[in-house]
Protein backbone atom coordinates (compact mmCIF):
# COMPACT_ATOMS: atom_id res chain seq x y z
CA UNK A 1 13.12 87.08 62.74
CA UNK A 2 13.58 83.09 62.44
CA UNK A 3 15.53 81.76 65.39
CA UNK A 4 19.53 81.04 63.94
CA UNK A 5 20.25 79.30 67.09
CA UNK A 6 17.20 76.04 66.78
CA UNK A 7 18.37 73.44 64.56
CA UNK A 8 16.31 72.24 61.47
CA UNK A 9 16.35 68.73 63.01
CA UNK A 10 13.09 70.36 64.99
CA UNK A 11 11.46 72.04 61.96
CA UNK A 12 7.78 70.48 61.56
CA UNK A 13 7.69 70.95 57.25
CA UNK A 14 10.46 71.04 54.69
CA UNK A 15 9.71 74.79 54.44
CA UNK A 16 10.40 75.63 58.16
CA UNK A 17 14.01 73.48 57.85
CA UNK A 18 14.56 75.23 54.56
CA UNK A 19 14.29 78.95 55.86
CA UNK A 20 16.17 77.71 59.14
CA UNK A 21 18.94 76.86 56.67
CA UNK A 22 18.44 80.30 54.79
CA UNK A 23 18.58 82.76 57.46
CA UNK A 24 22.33 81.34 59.17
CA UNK A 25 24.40 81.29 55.84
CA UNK A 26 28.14 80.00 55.97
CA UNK A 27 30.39 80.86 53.18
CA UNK A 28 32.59 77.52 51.60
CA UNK A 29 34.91 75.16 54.42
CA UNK A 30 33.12 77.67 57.17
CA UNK A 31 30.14 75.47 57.18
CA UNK A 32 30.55 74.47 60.63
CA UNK A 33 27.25 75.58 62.21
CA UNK A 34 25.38 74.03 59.03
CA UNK A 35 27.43 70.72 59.13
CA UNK A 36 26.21 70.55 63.13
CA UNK A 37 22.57 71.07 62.02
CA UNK A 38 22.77 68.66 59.38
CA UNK A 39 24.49 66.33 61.60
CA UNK A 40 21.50 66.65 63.85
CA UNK A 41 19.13 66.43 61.09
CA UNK A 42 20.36 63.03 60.05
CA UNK A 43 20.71 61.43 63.31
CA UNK A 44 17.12 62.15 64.02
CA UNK A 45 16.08 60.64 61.00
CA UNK A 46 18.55 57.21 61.74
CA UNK A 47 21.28 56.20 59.32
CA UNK A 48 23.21 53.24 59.73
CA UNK A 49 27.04 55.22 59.32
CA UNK A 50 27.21 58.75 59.46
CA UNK A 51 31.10 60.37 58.79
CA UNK A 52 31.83 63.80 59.80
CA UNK A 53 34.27 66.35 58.73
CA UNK A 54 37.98 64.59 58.71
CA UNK A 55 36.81 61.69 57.80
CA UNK A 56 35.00 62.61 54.35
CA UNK A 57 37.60 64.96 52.99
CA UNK A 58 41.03 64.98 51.42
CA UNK A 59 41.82 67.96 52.99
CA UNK A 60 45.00 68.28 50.29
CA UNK A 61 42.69 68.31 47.94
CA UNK A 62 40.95 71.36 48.63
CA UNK A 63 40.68 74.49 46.43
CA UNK A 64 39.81 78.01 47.86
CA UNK A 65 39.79 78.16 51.46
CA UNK A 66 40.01 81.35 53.44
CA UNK A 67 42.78 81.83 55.49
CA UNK A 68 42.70 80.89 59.31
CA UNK A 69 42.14 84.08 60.66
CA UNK A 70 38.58 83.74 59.17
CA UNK A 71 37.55 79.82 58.75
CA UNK A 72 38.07 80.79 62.89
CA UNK A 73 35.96 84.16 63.15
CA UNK A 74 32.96 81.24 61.54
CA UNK A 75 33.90 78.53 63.91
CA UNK A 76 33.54 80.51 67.13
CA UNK A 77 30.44 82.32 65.87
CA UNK A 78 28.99 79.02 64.80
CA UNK A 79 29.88 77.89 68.67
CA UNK A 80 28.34 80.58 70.52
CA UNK A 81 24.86 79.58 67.99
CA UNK A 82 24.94 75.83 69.28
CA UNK A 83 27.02 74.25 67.21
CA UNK A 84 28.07 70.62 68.94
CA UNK A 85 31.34 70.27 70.27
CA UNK A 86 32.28 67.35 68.26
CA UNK A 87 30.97 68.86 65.16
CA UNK A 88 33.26 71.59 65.58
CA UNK A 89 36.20 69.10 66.48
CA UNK A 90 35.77 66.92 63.67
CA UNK A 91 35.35 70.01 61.47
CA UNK A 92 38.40 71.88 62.69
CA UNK A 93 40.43 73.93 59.94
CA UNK A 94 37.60 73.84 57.28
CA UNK A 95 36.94 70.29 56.84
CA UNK A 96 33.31 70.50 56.72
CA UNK A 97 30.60 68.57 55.29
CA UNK A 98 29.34 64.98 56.21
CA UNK A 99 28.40 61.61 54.60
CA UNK A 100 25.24 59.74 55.73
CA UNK A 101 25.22 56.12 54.73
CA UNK A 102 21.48 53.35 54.81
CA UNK A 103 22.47 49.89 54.71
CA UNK A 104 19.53 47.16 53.61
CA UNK A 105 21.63 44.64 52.54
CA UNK A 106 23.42 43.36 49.12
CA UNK A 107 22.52 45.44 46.05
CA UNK A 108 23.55 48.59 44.48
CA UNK A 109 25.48 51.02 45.79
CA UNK A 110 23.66 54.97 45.09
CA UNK A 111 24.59 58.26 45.69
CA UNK A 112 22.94 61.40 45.82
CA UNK A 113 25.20 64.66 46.32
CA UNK A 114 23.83 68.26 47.41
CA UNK A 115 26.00 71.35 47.98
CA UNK A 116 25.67 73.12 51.99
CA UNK A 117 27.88 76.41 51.21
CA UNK A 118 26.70 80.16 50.35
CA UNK A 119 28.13 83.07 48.39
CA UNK A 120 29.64 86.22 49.34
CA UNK A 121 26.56 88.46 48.69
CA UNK A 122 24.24 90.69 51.02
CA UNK A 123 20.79 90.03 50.55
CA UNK A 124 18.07 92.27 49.90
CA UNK A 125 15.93 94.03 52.25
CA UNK A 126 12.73 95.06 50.18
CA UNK A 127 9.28 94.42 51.11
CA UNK A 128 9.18 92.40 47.66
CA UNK A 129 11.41 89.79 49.08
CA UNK A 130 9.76 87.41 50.66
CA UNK A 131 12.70 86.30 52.92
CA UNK A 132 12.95 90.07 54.05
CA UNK A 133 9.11 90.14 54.43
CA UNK A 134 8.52 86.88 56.16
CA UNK A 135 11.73 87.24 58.43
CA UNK A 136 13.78 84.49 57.49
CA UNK A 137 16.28 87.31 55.62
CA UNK A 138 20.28 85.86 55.98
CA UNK A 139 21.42 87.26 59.80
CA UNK A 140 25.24 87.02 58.53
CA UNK A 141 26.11 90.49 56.82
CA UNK A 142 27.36 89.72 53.38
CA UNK A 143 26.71 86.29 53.44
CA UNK A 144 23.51 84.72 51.04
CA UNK A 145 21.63 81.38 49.88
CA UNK A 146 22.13 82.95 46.53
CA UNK A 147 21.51 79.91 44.60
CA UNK A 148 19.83 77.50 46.05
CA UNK A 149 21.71 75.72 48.42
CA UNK A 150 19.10 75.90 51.30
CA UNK A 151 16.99 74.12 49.22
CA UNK A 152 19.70 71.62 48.52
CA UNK A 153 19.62 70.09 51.83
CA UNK A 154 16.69 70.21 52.51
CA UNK A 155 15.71 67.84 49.80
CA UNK A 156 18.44 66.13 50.50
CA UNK A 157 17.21 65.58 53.88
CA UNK A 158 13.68 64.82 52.58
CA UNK A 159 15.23 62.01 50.20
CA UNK A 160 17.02 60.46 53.48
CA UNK A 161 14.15 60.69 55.41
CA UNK A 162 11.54 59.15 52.78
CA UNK A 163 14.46 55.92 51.93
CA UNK A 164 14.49 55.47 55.63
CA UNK A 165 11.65 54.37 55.76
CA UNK A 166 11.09 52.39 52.71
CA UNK A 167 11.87 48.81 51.89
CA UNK A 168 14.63 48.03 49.60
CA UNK A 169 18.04 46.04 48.82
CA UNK A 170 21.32 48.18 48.44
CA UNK A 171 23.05 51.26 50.07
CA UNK A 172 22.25 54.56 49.79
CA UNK A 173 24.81 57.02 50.17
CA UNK A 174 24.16 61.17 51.09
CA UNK A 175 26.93 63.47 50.52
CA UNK A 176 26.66 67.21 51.64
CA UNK A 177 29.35 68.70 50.11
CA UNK A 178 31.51 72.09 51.16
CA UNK A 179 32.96 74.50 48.74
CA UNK A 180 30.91 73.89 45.73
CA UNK A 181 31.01 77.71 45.11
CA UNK A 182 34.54 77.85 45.22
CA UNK A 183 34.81 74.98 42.95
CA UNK A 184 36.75 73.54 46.03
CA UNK A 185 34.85 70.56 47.45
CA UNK A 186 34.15 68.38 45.18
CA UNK A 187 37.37 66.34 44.71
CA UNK A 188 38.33 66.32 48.21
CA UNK A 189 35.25 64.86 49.09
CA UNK A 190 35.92 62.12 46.23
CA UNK A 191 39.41 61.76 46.96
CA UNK A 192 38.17 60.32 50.58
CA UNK A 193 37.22 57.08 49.24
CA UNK A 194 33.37 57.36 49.85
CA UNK A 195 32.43 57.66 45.79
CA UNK A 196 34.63 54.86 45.28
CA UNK A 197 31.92 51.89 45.33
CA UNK A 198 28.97 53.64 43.58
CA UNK A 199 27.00 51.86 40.80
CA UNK A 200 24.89 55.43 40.34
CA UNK A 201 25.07 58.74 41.01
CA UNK A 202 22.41 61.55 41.26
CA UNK A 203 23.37 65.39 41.55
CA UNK A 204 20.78 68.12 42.13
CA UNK A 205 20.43 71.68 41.61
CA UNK A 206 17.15 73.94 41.23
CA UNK A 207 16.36 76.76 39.44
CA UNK A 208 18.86 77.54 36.49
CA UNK A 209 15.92 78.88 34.59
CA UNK A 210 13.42 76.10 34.72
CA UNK A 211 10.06 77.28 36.40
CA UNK A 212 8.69 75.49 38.86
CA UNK A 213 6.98 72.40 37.51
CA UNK A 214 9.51 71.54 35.48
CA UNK A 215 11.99 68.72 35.89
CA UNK A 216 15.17 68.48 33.82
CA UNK A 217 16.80 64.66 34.12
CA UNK A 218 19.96 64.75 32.81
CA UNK A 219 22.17 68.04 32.22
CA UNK A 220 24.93 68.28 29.55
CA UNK A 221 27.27 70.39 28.71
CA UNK A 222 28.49 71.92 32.34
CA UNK A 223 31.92 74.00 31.07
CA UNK A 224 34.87 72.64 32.28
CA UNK A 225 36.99 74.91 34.40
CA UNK A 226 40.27 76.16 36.14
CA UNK A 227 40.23 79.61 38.42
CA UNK A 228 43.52 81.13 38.55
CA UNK A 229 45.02 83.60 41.10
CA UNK A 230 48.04 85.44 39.37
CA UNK A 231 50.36 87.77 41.59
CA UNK A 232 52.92 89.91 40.69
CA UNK A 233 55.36 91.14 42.11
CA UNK A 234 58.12 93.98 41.22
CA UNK A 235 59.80 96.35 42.98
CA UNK A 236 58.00 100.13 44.40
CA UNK A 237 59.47 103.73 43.62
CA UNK A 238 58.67 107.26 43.75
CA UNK A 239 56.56 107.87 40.81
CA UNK A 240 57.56 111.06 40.08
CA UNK A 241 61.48 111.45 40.66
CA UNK A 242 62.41 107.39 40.14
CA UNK A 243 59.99 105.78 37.72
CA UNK A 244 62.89 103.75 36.25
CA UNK A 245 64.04 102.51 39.73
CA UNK A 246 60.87 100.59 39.72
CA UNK A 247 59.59 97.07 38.34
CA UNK A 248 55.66 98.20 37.75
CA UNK A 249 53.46 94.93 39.21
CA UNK A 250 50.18 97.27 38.13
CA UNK A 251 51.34 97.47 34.56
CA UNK A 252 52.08 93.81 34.16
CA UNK A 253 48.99 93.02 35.68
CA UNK A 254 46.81 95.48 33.12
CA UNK A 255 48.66 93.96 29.92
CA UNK A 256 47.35 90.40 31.54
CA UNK A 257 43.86 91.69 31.38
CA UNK A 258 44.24 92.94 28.12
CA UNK A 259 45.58 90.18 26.61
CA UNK A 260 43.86 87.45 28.33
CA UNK A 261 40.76 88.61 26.73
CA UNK A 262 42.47 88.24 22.70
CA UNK A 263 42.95 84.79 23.55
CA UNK A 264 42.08 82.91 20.11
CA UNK A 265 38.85 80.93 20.01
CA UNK A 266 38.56 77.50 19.57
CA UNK A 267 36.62 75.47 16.70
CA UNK A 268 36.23 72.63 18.74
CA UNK A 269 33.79 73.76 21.77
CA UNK A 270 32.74 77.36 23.18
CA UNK A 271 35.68 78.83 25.22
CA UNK A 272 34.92 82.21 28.10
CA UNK A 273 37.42 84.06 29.96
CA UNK A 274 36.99 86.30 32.81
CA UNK A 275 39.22 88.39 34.91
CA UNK A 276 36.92 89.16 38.12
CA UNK A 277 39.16 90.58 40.50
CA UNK A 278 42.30 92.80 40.52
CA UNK A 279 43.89 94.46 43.32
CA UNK A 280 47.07 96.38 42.64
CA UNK A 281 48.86 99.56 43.93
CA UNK A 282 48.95 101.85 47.28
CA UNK A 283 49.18 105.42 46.05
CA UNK A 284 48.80 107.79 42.76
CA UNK A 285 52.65 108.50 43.19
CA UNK A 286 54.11 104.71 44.37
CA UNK A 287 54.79 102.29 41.60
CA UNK A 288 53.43 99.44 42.28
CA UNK A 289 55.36 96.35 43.72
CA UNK A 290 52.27 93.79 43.59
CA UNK A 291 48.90 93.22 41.73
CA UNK A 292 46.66 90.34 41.88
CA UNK A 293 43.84 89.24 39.35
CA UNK A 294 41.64 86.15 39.81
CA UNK A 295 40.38 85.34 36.60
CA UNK A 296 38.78 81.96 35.27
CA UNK A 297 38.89 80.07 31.64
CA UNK A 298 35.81 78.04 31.12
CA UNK A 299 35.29 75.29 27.98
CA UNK A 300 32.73 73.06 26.26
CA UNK A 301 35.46 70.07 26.43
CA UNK A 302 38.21 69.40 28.67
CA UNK A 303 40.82 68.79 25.84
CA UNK A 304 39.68 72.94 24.55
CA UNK A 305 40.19 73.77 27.96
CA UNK A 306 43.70 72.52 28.30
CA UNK A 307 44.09 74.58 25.28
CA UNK A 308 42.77 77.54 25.93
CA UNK A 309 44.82 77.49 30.01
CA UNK A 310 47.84 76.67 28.55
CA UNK A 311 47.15 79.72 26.17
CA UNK A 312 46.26 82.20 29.21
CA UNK A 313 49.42 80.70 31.43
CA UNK A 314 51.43 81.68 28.33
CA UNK A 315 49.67 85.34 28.44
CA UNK A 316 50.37 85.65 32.05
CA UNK A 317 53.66 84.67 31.75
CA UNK A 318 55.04 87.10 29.05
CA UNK A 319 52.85 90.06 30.80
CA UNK A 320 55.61 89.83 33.72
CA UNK A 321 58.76 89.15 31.22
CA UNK A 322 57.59 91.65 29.28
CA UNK A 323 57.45 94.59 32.45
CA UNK A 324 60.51 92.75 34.44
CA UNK A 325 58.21 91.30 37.17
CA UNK A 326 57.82 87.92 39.05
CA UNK A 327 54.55 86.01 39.00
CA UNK A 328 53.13 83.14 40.93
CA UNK A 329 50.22 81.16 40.08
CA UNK A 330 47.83 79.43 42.25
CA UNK A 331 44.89 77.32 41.06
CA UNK A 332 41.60 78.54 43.31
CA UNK A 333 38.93 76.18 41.62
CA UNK A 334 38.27 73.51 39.23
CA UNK A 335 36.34 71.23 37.64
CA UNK A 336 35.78 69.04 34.34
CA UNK A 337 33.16 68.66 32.17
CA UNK A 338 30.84 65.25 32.47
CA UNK A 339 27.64 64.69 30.83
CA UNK A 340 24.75 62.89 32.19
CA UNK A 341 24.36 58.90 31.49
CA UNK A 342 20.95 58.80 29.48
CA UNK A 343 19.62 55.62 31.12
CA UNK A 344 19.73 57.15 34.89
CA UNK A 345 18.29 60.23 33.13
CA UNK A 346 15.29 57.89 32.03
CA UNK A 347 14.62 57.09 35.13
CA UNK A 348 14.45 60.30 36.99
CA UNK A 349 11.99 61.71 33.77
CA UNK A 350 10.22 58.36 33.67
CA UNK A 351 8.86 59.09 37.30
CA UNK A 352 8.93 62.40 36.94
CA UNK A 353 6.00 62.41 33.98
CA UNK A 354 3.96 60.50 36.74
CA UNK A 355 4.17 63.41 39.39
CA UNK A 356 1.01 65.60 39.19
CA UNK A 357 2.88 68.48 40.03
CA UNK A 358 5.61 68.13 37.12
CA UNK A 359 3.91 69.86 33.70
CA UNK A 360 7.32 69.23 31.81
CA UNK A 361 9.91 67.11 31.48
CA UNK A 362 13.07 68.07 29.77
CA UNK A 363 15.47 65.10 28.92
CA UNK A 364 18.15 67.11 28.53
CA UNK A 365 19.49 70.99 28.84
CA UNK A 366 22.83 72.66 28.70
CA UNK A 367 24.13 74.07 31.46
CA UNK A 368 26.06 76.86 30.62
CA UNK A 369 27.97 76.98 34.04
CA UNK A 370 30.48 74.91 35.88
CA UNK A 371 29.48 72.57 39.11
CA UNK A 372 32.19 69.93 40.70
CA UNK A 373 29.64 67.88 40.98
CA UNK A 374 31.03 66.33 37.78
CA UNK A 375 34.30 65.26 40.28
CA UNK A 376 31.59 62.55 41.78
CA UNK A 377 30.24 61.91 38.06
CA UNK A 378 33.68 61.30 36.58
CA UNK A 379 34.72 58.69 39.79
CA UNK A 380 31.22 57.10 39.09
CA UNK A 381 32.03 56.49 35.34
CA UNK A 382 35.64 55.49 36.03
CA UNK A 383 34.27 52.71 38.22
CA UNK A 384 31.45 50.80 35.73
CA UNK A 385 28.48 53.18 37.35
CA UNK A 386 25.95 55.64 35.61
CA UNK A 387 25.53 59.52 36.83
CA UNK A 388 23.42 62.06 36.08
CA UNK A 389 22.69 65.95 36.93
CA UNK A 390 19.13 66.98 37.71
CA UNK A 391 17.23 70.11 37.89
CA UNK A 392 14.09 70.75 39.48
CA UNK A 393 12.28 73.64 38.33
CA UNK A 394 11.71 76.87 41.04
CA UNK A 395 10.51 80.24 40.14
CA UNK A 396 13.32 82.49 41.23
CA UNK A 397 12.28 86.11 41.48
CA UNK A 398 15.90 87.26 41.04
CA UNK A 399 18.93 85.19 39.39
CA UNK A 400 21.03 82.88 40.53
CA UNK A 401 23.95 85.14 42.67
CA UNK A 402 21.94 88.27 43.13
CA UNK A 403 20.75 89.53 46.01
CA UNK A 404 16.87 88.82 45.07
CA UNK A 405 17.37 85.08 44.64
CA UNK A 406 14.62 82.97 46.13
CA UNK A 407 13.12 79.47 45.46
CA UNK A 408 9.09 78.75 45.16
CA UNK A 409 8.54 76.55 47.71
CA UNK A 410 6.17 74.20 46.31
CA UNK A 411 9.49 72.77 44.52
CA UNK A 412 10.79 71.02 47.83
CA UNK A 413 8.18 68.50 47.56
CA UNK A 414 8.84 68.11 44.02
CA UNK A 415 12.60 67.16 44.53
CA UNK A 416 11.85 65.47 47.38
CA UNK A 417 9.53 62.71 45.49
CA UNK A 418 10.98 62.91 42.04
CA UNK A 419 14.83 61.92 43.99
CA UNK A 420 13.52 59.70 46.68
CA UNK A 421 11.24 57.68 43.35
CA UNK A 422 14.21 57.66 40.80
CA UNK A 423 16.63 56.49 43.19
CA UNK A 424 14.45 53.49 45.16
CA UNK A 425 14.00 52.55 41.33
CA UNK A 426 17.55 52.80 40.55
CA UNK A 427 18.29 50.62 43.67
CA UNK A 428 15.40 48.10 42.25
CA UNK A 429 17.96 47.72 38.84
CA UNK A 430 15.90 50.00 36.78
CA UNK A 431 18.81 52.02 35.37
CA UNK A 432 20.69 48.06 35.11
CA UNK A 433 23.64 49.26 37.36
C-alpha cells in the first residue's frame, strides 16, 4: 500500500505524486492534509507569493460545508498523517485551498485553476482496478478521486514547475480550489480578490469522454446551476388514533418530488431537474414532523435557469401550503454558465496539434455538466480578460463518479505540456490579452 503519510513534494515522476494524491482523498473544505502537501509541493518548486487558506477565500461565500463536528474528525486525522501546523492553522474551519503566484516582471497577468477535493464514494477493490491492484486504492473509507482531481494537481503542479523555470514577462497565477464538487469553492475563492487582475484564464478537467490523445480547447455549454436543500417541517402524531392532530412533513415533501419533476420545459435552452436525496419520517405509525430533499435545477442559459428556479421555489412552496407545513430553503451549490473565449481556445489547440502525443484536437465540445470554474471565467470576462475550459483526453475504465474511475497515465504529460505551452504563449501576447 502507497505511504499516505510522505508528501508528493518527494515523488520522483508525475505518476508517483499523482497516486500519492489518490490514495489520501479529502472530501470538499476538509482538504487540509492535501492543502499541506500541496503547500509543500509548491515551496519546493519556488514561487515568488504563495497564500494559504484564510487568505484566498471568502469564507461567506461558501456553499456546502459539513458541519464542525466533521470538517474536525478530517483536520485531526489529517494531523496525526503530517499535516504542517500552519497549514492546519491557516486552514482552520474549512478554509482550504492555496494560491501560488511567479512574478517576472510587467506583462500579463494568467491564471490557471485546478480543483483538490473528492467525492463521497468507496472505491473498488477488484483485481481489474489498477489502483486496487497496484496499491495506491483510496485509504479513507467512502472517500474517492472519482473524477479526476488527483490528476488535477498534479498537472497543475507540473505547469508550475515547467514556468518556473522558463523565461518570460508577466505573472502567473495557480489556484487550487476546494469544494468544486459541492459547487462551493469557486466564488469564495474569487470573491478573495486574487482573480481580480487576470488578463486570461485557463481551467482544466480530464476525461469527460475524450480518450486519451485527445485535447478539447475550449468547452461550451457547462449548465448553469442552483442545488437546493428544502426542509419541512410539521407537527408528529400517532398514526393510527390522531392522524388529523398531525401536519404530515413526509407528504409535503412527496408532492415536491412529484411536482418538481412536471415542471414545464423551456424553448429557450435544455432545462434538468433532480431530486437526489430525501430523508423523512421515524416510524410506520408516527406522522412525520420533518423531511428533507436536496434536489438541483440545471439550464443551458442562466436567464432559463432563473426561470425554471423560480418555477421549482414556486412548487416547493405550495407543496407545504398545500399539507399545512413550514419550509426553509437553503442554497447548497451554484454556478453559471460561461463559454470559452475562442482566441485563448486557439491557442491551447494551436500547440496542442504540435504535440506528438495529441491525435485530435477538438475546438469545441459541450459539456453537459456544471463546474464553478465558470465563477473565475465570468470575473475574467467582467474585467477585459479571455477564459477558456480545457479537456485533456484520459481513458477512464469506469465513469466519472463511480467507483471504477481511473485516469491513463500517459495523459499527465499531455496536460502538463499542452498548459505549461498555451499559457507561456498566452503570456508572450498570443491570445492579444
Amino acid at each position: 500500500m502507497a505511504d499516505a503519510e510522505s508528501p508528493p513534494a518527494e515523488a520522483t515522476s508525475r505518476v508517483e505524486r499523482r497516486r500519492a494524491f489518490h490514495v489520501y482523498p479529502e472530501p470538499s473544505w476538509c482538504e487540509f492534509l492535501t492543502t499541506s502537501r500541496l503547500v509543500d509541493c509548491v515551496e519546493a518548486i519556488g514561487v515568488d507569493e504563495l497564500y494559504v487558506g484564510r487568505d484566498v477565500i471568502a469564507p461567506e461565500h461558501r456553499l456546502g460545508v459539513p458541519d464542525a463536528d466533521v470538517r474536525e474528525r478530517w483536520r485531526e486525522r489529517a494531523a496525526e498523517h503530517g499535516a504542517r501546523p500552519d497549514v492546519l492553522d491557516a486552514t482552520t474551519g474549512g478554509t482550504t485551498g492555496l494560491v501560488a503566484v511567479l512574478e517576472k516582471g510587467p506583462g500579463p497577468v494568467v491564471g490557471l485553476r485546478v480543483d483538490i477535493d473528492a467525492l463521497p464514494v468507496e472505491e473498488a477493490t477488484g483485481d481489474d482496478h489498477d489502483p486496487a491492484r497496484e496499491g495506491f486504492r483510496s485509504q479513507n473509507d467512502g472517500v474517492m478521486h472519482a473524477c479526476g482531481h488527483d490528476a488535477h494537481m498534479t498537472i497543475g503542479l507540473g505547469v508550475l514547475a515547467e514556468l518556473a523555470s522558463s523565461e518570460f514577462s508577466g505573472t502567473f497565477k495557480l489556484f487550487f480550489q476546494p469544494a468544486e464538487e459541492v459547487l462551493g469553492g469557486g466564488r469564495p475563492m474569487v470573491e478573495s480578490g486574487h482573480a481580480d487582475d487576470l488578463d486570461a484564464f485557463f481551467a482544466l478537467h480530464v476525461g469527460f469522454g475524450h480518450p486519451t490523445g485527445t485535447v478539447v480547447s475550449g468547452v461550451e455549454k457547462p449548465l448553469a446551476i442552483r442545488q437546493t436543500r428544502a426542509t419541512f417541517t410539521g407537527d408528529s402524531a400517532h398514526a393510527g388514533s390522531a392522524p388529523q392532530a398531525g401536519r404530515n412533513a413526509m407528504q409535503a415533501m412527496a408532492t415536491a418530488i412529484q411536482n418538481v419533476y412536471g415542471v414545464s420545459r423551456h424553448a429557450d435552452a435544455l432545462t434538468r431537474v433532480n431530486v437526489g436525496r430525501a430523508e423523512a419520517g421515524t416510524a410506520s405509525n408516527v406522522v412525520a414532523e420533518r423531511a428533507t430533499i436536496d434536489l438541483e435545477a440545471r439550464a443551458g442559459t442562466n436567464d432559463v435557469l432563473a426561470y425554471l428556479t423560480d418555477r421549482v421555489d414556486r412548487v416547493l412552496e405550495t407543496a407545504a401550503e398545500m399539507h399545512d407545513c413550514d419550509l426553509a430553503t437553503t442554497t447548497i451549490g451554484e454556478a453559471p454558465r460561461v463559454d470559452s473565449d475562442d482566441a485563448l481556445a486557439d491557442v491551447v489547440g494551436a500547440v496542442a496539434r504540435g504535440h506528438a502525443d495529441v491525435e485530435a484536437v477538438r475546438p469545441s465540445a459541450a459539456l453537459g455538466a456544471s463546474e464553478d470554474a465558470t465563477y473565475f471565467m465570468r470575473r475574467v470576462r467582467q474585467t477585459g480578460g479571455r477564459a477558456t475550459y480545457v479537456v485533456v483526453g484520459t481513458d477512464h475504465p469506469g465513469g466519472h463518479h463511480t467507483p471504477t474511475f481511473d485516469i491513463d497515465e500517459a495523459s499527465l504529460d499531455v496536460g502538463v505540456d499542452v498548459l505549461s505551452e498555451a499559457i507561456r504563449r498566452t503570456l508572450a501576447g498570443d491570445a492579444n490579452c
